[in-house]
Protein backbone atom coordinates (compact mmCIF):
# COMPACT_ATOMS: atom_id res chain seq x y z
CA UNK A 1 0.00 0.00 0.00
CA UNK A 2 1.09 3.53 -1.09
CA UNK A 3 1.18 5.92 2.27
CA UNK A 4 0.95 8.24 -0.74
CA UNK A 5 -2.37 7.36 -2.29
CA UNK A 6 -4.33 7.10 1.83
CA UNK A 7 -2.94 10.54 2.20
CA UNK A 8 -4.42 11.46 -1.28
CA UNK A 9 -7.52 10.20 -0.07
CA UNK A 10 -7.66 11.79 3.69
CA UNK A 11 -7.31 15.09 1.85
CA UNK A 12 -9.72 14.63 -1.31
CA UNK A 13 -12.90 12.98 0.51
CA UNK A 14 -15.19 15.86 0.66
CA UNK A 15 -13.91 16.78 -2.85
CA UNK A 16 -15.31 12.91 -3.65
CA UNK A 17 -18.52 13.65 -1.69
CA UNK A 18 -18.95 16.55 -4.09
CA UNK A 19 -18.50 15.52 -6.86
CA UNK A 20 -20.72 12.07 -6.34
CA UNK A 21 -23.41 13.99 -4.19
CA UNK A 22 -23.88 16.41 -7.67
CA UNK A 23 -24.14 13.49 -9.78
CA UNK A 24 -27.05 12.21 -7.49
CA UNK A 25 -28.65 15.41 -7.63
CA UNK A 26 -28.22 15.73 -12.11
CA UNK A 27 -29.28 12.35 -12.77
CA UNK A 28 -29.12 11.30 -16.47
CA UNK A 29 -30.31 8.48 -18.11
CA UNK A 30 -28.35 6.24 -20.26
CA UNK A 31 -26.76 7.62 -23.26
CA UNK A 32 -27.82 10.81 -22.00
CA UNK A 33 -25.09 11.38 -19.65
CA UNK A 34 -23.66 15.05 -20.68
CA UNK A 35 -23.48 16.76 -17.58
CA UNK A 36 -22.59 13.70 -15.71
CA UNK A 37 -19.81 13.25 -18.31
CA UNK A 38 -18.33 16.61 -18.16
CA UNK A 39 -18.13 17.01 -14.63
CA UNK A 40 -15.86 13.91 -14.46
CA UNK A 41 -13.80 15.35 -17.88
CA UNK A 42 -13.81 18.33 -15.83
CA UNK A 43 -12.42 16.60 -12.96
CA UNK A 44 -9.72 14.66 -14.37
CA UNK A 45 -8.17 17.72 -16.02
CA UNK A 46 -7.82 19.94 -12.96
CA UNK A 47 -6.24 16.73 -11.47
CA UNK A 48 -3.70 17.18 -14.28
CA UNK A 49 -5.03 14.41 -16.89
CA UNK A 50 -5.41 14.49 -20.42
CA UNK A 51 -8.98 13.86 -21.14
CA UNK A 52 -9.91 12.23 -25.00
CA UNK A 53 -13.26 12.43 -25.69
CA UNK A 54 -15.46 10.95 -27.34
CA UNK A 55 -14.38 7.49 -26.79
CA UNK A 56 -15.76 5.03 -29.27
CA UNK A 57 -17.62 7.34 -31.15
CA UNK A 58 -20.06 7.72 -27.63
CA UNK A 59 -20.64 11.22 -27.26
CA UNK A 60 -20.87 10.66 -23.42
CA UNK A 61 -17.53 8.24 -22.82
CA UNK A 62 -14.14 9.19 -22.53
CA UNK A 63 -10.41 8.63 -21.43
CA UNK A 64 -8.69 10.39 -18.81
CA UNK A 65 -4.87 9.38 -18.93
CA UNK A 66 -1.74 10.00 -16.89
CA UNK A 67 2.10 8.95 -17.36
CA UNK A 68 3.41 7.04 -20.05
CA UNK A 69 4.51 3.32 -21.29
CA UNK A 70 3.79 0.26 -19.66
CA UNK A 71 2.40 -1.32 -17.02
CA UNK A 72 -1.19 0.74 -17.99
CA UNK A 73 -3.92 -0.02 -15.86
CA UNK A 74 -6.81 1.57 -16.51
CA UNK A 75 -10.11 2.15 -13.78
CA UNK A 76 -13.79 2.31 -15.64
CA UNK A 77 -16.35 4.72 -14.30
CA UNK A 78 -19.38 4.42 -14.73
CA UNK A 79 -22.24 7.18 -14.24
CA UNK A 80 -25.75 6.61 -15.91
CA UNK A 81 -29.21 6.26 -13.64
CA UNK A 82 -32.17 4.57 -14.33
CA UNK A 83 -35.64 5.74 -15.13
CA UNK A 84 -38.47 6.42 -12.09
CA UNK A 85 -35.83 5.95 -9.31
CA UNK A 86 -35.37 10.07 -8.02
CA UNK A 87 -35.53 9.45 -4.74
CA UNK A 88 -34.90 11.81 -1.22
CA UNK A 89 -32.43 11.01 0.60
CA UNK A 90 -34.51 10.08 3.01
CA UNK A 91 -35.63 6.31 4.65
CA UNK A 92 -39.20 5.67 3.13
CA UNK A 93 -40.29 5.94 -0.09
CA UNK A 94 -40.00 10.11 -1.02
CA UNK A 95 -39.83 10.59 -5.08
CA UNK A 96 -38.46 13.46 -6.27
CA UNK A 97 -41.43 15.03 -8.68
CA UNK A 98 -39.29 16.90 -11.00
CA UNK A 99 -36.78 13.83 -11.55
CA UNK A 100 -37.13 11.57 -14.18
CA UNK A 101 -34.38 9.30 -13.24
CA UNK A 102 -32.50 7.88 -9.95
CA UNK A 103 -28.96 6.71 -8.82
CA UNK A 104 -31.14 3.96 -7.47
CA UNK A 105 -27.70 1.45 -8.81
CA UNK A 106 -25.03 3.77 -7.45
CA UNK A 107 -23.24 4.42 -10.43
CA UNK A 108 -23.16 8.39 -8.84
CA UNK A 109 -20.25 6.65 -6.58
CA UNK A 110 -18.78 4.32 -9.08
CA UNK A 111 -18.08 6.78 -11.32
CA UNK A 112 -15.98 9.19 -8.81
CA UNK A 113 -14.40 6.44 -6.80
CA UNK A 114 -12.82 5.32 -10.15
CA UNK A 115 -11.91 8.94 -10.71
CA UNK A 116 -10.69 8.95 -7.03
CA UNK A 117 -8.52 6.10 -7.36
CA UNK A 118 -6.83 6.74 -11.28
CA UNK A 119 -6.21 10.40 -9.14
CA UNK A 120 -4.99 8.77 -6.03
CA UNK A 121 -2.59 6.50 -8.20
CA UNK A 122 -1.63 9.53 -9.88
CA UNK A 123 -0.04 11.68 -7.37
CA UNK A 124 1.75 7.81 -5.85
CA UNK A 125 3.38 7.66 -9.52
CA UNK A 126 4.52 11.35 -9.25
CA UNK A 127 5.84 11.11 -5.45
CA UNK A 128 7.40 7.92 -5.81
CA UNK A 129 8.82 8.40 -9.33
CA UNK A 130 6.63 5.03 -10.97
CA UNK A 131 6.73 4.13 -14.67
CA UNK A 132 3.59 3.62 -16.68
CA UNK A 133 -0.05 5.40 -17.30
CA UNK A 134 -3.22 5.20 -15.81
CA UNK A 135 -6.19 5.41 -17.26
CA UNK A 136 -9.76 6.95 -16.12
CA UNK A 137 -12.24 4.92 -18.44
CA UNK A 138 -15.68 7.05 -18.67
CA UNK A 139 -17.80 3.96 -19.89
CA UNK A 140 -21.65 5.79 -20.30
CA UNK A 141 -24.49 3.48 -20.54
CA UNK A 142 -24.45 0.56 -18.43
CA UNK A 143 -27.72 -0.07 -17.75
CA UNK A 144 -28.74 -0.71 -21.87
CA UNK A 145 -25.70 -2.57 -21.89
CA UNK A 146 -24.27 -0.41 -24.50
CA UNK A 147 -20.98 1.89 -23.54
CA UNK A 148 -18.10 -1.06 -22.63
CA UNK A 149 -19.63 -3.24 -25.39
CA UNK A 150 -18.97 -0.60 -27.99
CA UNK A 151 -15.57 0.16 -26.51
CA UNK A 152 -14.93 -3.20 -26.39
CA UNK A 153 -15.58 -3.64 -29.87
CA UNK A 154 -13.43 -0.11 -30.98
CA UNK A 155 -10.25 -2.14 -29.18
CA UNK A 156 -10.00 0.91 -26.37
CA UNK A 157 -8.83 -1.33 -23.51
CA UNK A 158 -6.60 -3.99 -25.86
CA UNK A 159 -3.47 -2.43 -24.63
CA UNK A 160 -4.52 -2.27 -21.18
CA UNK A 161 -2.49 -5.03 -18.95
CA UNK A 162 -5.34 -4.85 -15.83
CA UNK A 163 -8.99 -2.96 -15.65
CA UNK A 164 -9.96 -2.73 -12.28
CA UNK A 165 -13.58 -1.39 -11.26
CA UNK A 166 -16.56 -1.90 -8.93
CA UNK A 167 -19.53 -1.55 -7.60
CA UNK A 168 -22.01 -0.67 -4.70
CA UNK A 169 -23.22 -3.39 -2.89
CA UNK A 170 -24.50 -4.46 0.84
CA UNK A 171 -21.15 -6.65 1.51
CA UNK A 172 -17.59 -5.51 1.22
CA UNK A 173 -15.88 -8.53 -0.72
CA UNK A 174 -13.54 -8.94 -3.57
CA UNK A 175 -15.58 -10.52 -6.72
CA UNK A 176 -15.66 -13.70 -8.20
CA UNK A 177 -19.12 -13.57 -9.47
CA UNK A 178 -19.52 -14.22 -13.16
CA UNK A 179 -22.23 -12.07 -14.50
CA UNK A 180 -24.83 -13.41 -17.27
CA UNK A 181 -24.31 -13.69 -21.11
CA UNK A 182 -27.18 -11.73 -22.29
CA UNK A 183 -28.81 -10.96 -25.45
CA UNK A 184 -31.71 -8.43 -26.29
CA UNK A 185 -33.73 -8.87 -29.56
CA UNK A 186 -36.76 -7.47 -30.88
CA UNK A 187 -38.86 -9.24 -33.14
CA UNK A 188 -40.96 -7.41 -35.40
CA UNK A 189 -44.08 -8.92 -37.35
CA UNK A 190 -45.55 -8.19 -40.70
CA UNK A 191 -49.24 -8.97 -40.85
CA UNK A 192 -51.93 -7.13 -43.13
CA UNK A 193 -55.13 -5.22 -42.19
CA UNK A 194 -58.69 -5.53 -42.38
CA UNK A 195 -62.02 -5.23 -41.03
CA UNK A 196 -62.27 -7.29 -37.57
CA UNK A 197 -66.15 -8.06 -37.81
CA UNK A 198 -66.85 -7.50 -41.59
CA UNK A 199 -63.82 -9.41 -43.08
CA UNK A 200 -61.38 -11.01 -40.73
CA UNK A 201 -60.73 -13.93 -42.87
CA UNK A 202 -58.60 -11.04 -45.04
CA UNK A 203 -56.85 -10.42 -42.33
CA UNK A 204 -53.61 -11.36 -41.03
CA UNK A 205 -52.88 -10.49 -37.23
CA UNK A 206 -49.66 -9.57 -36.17
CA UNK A 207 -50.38 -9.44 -32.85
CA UNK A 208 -51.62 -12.99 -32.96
CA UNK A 209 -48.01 -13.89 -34.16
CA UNK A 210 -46.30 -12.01 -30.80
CA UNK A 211 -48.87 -13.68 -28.63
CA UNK A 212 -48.26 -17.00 -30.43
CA UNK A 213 -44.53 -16.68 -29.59
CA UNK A 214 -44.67 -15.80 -26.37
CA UNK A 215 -46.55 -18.73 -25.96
CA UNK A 216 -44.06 -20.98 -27.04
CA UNK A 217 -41.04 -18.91 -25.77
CA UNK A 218 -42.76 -19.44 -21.98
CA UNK A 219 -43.16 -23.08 -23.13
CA UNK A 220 -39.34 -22.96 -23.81
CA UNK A 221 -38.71 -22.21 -20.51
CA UNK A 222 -38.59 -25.79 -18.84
CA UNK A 223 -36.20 -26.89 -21.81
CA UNK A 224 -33.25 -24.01 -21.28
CA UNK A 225 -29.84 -25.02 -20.05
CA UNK A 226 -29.71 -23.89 -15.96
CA UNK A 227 -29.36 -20.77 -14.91
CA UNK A 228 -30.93 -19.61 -18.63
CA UNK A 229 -33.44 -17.12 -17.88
CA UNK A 230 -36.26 -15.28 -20.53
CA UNK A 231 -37.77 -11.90 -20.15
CA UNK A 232 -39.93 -9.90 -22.65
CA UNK A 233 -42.21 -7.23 -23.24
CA UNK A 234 -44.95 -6.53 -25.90
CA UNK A 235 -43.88 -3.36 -27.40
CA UNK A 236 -46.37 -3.23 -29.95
CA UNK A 237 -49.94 -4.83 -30.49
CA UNK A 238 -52.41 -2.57 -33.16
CA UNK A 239 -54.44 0.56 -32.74
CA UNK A 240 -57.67 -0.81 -32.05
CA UNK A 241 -59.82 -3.83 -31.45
CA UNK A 242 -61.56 -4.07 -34.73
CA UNK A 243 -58.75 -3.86 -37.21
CA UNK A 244 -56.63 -6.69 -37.26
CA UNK A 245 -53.41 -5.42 -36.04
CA UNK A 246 -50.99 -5.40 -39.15
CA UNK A 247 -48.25 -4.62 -37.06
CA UNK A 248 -46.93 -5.75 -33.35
CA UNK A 249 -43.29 -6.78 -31.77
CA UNK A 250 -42.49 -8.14 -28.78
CA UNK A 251 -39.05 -7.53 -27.39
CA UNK A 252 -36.77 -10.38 -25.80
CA UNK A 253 -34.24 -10.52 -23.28
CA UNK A 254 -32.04 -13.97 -22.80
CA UNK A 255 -29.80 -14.95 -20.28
CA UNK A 256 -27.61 -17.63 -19.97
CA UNK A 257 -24.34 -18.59 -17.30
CA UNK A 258 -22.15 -19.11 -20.83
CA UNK A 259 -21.95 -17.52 -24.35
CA UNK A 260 -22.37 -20.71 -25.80
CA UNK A 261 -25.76 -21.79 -23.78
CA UNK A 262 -27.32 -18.38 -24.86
CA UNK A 263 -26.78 -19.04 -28.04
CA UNK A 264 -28.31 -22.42 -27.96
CA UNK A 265 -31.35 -20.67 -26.54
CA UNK A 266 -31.20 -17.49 -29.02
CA UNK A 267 -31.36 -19.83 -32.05
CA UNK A 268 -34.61 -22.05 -30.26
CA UNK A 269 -35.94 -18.34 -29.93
CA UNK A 270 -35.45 -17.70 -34.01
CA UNK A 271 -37.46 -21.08 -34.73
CA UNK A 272 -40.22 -19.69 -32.37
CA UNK A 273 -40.42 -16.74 -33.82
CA UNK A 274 -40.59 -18.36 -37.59
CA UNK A 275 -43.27 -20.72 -36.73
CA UNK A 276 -45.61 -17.94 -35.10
CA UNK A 277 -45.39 -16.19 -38.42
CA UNK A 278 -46.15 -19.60 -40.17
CA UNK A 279 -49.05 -20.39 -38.08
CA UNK A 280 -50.53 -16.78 -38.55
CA UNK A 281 -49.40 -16.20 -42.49
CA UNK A 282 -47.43 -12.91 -41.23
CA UNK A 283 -43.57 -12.44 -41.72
CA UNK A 284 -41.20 -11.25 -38.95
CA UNK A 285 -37.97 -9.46 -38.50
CA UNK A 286 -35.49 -9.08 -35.87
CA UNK A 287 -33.36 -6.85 -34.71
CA UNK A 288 -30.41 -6.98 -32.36
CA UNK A 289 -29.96 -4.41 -29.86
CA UNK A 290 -27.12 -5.62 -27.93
CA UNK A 291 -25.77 -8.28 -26.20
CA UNK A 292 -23.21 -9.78 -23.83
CA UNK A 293 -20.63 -12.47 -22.94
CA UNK A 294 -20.15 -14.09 -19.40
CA UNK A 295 -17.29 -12.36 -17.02
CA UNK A 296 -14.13 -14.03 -16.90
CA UNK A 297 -13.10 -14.14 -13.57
CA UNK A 298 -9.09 -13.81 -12.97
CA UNK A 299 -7.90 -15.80 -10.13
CA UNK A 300 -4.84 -13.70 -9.26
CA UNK A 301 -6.77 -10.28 -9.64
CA UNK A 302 -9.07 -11.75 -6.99
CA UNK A 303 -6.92 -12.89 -4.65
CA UNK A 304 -5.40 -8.92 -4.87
CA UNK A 305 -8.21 -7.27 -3.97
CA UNK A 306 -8.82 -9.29 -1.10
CA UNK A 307 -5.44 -9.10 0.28
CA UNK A 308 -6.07 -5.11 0.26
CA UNK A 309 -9.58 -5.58 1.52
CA UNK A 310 -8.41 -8.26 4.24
CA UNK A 311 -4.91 -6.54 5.20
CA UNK A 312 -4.67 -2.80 3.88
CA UNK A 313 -7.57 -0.96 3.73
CA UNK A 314 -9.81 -0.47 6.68
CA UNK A 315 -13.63 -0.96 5.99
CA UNK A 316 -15.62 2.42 7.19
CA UNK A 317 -16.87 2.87 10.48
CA UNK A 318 -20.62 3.21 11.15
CA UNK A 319 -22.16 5.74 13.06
CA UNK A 320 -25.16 4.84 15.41
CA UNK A 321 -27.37 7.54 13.41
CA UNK A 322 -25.99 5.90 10.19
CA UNK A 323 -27.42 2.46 11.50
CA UNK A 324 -30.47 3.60 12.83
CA UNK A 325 -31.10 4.90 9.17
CA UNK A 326 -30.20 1.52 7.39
CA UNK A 327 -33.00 -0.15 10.06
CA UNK A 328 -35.44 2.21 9.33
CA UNK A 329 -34.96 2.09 5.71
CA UNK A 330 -35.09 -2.00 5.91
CA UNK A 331 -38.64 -1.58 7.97
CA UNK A 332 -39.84 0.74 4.88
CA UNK A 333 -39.04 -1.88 2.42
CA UNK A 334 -40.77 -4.65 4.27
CA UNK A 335 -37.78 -6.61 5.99
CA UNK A 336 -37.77 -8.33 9.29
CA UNK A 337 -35.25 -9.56 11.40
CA UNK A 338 -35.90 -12.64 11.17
CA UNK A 339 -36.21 -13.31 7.90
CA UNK A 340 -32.73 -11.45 7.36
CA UNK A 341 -30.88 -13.68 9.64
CA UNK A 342 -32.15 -16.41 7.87
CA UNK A 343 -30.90 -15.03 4.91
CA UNK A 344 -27.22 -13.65 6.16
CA UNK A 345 -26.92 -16.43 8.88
CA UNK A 346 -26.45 -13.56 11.93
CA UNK A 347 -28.28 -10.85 13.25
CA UNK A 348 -28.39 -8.01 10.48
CA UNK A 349 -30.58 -5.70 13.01
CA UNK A 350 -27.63 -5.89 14.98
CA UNK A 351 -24.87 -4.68 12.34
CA UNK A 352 -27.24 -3.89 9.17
CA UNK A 353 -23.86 -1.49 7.52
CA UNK A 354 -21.68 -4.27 6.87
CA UNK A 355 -18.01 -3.53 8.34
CA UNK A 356 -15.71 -6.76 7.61
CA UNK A 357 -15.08 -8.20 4.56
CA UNK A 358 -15.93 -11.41 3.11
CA UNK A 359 -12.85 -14.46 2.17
CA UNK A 360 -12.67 -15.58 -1.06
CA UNK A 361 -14.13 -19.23 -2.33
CA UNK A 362 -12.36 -19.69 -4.68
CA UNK A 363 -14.80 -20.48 -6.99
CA UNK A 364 -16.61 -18.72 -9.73
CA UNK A 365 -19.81 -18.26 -8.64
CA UNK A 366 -22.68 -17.72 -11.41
CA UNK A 367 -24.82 -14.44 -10.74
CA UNK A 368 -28.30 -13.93 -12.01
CA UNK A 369 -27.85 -10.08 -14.34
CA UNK A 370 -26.02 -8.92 -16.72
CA UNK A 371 -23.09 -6.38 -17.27
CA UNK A 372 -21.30 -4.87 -20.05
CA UNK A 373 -18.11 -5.33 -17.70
CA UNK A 374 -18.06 -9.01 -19.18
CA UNK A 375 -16.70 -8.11 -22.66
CA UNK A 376 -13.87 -6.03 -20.95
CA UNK A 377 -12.60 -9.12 -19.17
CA UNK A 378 -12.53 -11.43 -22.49
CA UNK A 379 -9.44 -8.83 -24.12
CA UNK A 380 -8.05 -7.62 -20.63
CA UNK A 381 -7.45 -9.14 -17.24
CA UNK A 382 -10.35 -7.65 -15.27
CA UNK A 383 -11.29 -7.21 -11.82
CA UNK A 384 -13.89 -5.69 -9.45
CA UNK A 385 -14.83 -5.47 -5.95
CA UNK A 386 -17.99 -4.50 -4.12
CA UNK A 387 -18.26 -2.35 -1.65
CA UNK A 388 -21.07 -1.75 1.62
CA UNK A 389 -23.30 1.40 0.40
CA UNK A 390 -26.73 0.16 1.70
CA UNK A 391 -27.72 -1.87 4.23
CA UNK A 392 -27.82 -5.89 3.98
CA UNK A 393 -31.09 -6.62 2.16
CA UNK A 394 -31.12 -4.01 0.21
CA UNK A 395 -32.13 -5.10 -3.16
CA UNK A 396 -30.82 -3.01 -6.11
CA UNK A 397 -32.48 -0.42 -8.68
CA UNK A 398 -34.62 0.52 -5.92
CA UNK A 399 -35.74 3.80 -4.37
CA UNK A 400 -33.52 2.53 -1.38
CA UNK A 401 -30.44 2.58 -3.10
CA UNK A 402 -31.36 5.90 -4.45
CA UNK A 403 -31.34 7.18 -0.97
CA UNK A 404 -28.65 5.67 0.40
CA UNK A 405 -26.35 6.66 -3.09
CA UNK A 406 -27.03 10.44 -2.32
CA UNK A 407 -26.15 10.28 1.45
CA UNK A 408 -23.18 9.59 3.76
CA UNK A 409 -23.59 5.61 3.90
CA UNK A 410 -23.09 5.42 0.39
CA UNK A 411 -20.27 8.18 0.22
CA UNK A 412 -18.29 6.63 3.27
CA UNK A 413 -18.23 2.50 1.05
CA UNK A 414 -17.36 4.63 -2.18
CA UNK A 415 -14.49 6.25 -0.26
CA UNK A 416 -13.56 2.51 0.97
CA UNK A 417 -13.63 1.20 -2.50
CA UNK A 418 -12.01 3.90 -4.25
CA UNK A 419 -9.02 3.71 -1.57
CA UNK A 420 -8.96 -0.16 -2.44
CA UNK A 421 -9.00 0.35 -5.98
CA UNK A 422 -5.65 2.75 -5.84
CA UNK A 423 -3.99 0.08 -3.58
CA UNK A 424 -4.20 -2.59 -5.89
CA UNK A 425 -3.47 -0.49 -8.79
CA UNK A 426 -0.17 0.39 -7.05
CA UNK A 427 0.59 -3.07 -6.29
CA UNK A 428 0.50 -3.97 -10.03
CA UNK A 429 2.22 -0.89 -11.29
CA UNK A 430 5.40 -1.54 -8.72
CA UNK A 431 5.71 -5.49 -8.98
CA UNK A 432 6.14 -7.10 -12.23
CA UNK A 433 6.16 -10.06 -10.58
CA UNK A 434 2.61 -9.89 -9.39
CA UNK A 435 1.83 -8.64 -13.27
CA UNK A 436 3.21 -12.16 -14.39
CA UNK A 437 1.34 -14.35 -12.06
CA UNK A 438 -2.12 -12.07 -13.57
CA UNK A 439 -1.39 -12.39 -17.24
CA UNK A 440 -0.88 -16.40 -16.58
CA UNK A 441 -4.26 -16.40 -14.47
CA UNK A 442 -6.12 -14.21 -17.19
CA UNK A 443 -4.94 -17.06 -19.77
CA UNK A 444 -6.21 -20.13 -17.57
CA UNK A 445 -9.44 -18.37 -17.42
CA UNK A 446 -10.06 -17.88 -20.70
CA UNK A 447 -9.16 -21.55 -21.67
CA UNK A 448 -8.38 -20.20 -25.21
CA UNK A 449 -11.68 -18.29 -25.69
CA UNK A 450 -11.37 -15.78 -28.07
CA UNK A 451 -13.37 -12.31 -27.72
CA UNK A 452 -15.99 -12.62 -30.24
CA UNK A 453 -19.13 -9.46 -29.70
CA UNK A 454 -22.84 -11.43 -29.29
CA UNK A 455 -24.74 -10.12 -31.77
């Protein structure tokens, strides 16, 4: 651990608070991220970074690098909300009327503890004398599953040797949680128009098609490989009752624990989708939006993070007001003691701020959801941590994490996990040896994949 990156740190935090709390209070959705995006810009240059932007031809990413040559490890923010979250920051439901969208995922503190930390490691590099470059990754819209694939794709982080990130949580633990492959499709049907009383044998219902498919995809659903999940809406369905609907689509989401099981699934999807148009003489069309591989865990990079979790970095310290807060937030959203000790195997009323941090498995543990992080870990050795910003129980893209993202709980873990993420970054930029041992691990977990985009 660099003394120089906690002392960065123990002088910055209320500039962190700041800069996260004003993020909570602009919310953007994603790919609308502009203000969001230049504050950070903003930040990293009167931290003495130069800022490229756009990244990837996405108006609302960027890089932020210092230093140059190798090693290059690069942090990715992240800073997009989601829609109908604006929240108080207050412990019951309180919207905020004039907000369309929430931090109610946290990505307000992602996004600056990754600045924090690329800064942090920074001003190490300059007081120690270190070789190499850092790199502040502004990766806009996570939560369509859009900004890291793209960059991905453009080759911005192939000449990275480690990406480190993370994200808000209700446990402070290093991760070896594989995230979903995921796909999202929309399939569009063709039908033709007529009279629904005077001459529906002319007609050809497009709706009847979507309806027909989602029929058989929900029939699908005892017959996918585990952990292969299907969601969809009905975007379309006609204009009214009694014209048969010439037009409707239905949009899909699949998940699967591997690339190659949501494939299997995506092409059983295709021969749905053909045989509704069959059975209802329309024709269909899809379109793909985006889509996902699974994370590639790296042993090594794991093992890291949990050494500065376990060793380095102190977890924050809880005030009583902060705890009676979590409890009464955990009360609003229907949770009860017991059924959270059941859950977390002690008592969470108790300690409901988590303050230790969790041992590895070592195991890769499959995780229900999706994130654009995946692709990033297929073409660089990738890691992430999660860090205690809401109480235990807490489930995510809620109002409650909306609340807790704009107040001191959630500024105190972001704090925590930038000051992890600049220890671990030093630790690879001033031992080549460690660098060794996670270029080997990266390889053993790809077992010769190749990075290929799903599409």
């Amino acid at each position: 651990m660099s003394e120089r990156t906690e002392n960065w740190f123990d002088s910055h935090e209320e500039l962190l608070y700041s800069v996260s709390r004003t993020l909570w209070e602009h919310p953007e959705g994603s790919e609308q991220e502009y203000q969001s995006c230049a504050l950070l810009k903003k930040l990293m240059e009167e931290q003495g970074f130069t800022v490229t932007a756009p990244a990837a031809g996405l108006d609302t990413a960027f890089a932020a690098s210092y230093g140059s040559g190798r090693p290059r490890i690069g942090f990715l923010a992240e800073y997009d909300a989601l829609p109908g979250l604006a929240q108080e920051t207050a412990a019951s439901v309180s919207p905020i009327p004039s907000q369309p969208f929430g931090h109610g995922c946290g990505h307000n503190l992602l996004g600056t503890a990754a600045a924090g930390a690329a800064i942090a490691l920074k001003e190490a590099m300059e007081g120690e004398n270190l070789p190499g470059t850092v790199i502040l990754y502004g990766c806009p819209s996570e939560e369509v599953m859009v900004g890291k694939i793209v960059m991905t794709q453009n080759h911005v982080f192939d000449d990275l040797d480690v990406a480190i990130s993370w994200h808000p949580g209700d446990r402070n633990r290093a991760s070896e949680e594989s995230y979903q492959a995921m796909l999202s499709m929309e399939y569009h049907f063709q039908g033709k128009a007529s009279h629904a009383a005077m001459a529906p044998e002319e007609g050809f219902s497009a709706l009847d098609a979507v309806e027909l498919m989602d029929v058989g995809v929900n029939y699908l659903r005892e017959h996918v490989p585990q952990g292969g999940q299907l969601h969809y809406v009905i975007l379309s369905g006609g204009e009214k009752p009694n014209i048969v609907p010439e037009k409707a689509a239905v949009w899909q989401f699949i998940r699967a624990n591997t690339t190659q099981d949501l494939r299997r699934i995506a092409a059983r999807l295709d021969d749905i989708a053909k045989g509704a148009a069959l059975m209802t003489g329309t024709t269909v069309e899809k379109k793909v939006l985006t889509g996902c591989n699974e994370t590639r865990i790296v042993p090594a990079l794991a093992r890291l993070l949990e050494q500065v979790m376990a060793q380095e970095i102190a977890p924050p310290v809880w005030t009583e007001e902060e705890k009676a807060f979590a409890r009464e937030l955990l009360t609003s959203l229907g949770q009860s003691a017991d059924t959270l000790k059941q859950d977390y195997g002690k008592d969470v009323w108790e300690k409901p701020l988590d303050d230790g941090t969790a041992a590895l498995t070592g195991k890769t543990v499959n995780i229900l959801g999706s994130s654009d992080i995946s692709d990033v870990s297929y073409v660089v050795p990738t890691c992430m941590l999660f860090a205690a910003c809401y109480p235990k129980g807490t489930p995510n893209h809620t109002w409650a994490v909306t609340a807790c993202a704009g107040g001191s709980i959630g500024q105190k873990g972001m704090v925590y996990a930038g000051r992890v993420m600049a220890a671990a970054g030093w630790h690879l930029l001033t031992d080549e040896g460690l660098r060794a041992k996670v270029k080997d691990s990266f390889q053993e977990a790809l077992q010769g994949a190749v990075y290929e985009p799903v599409r």
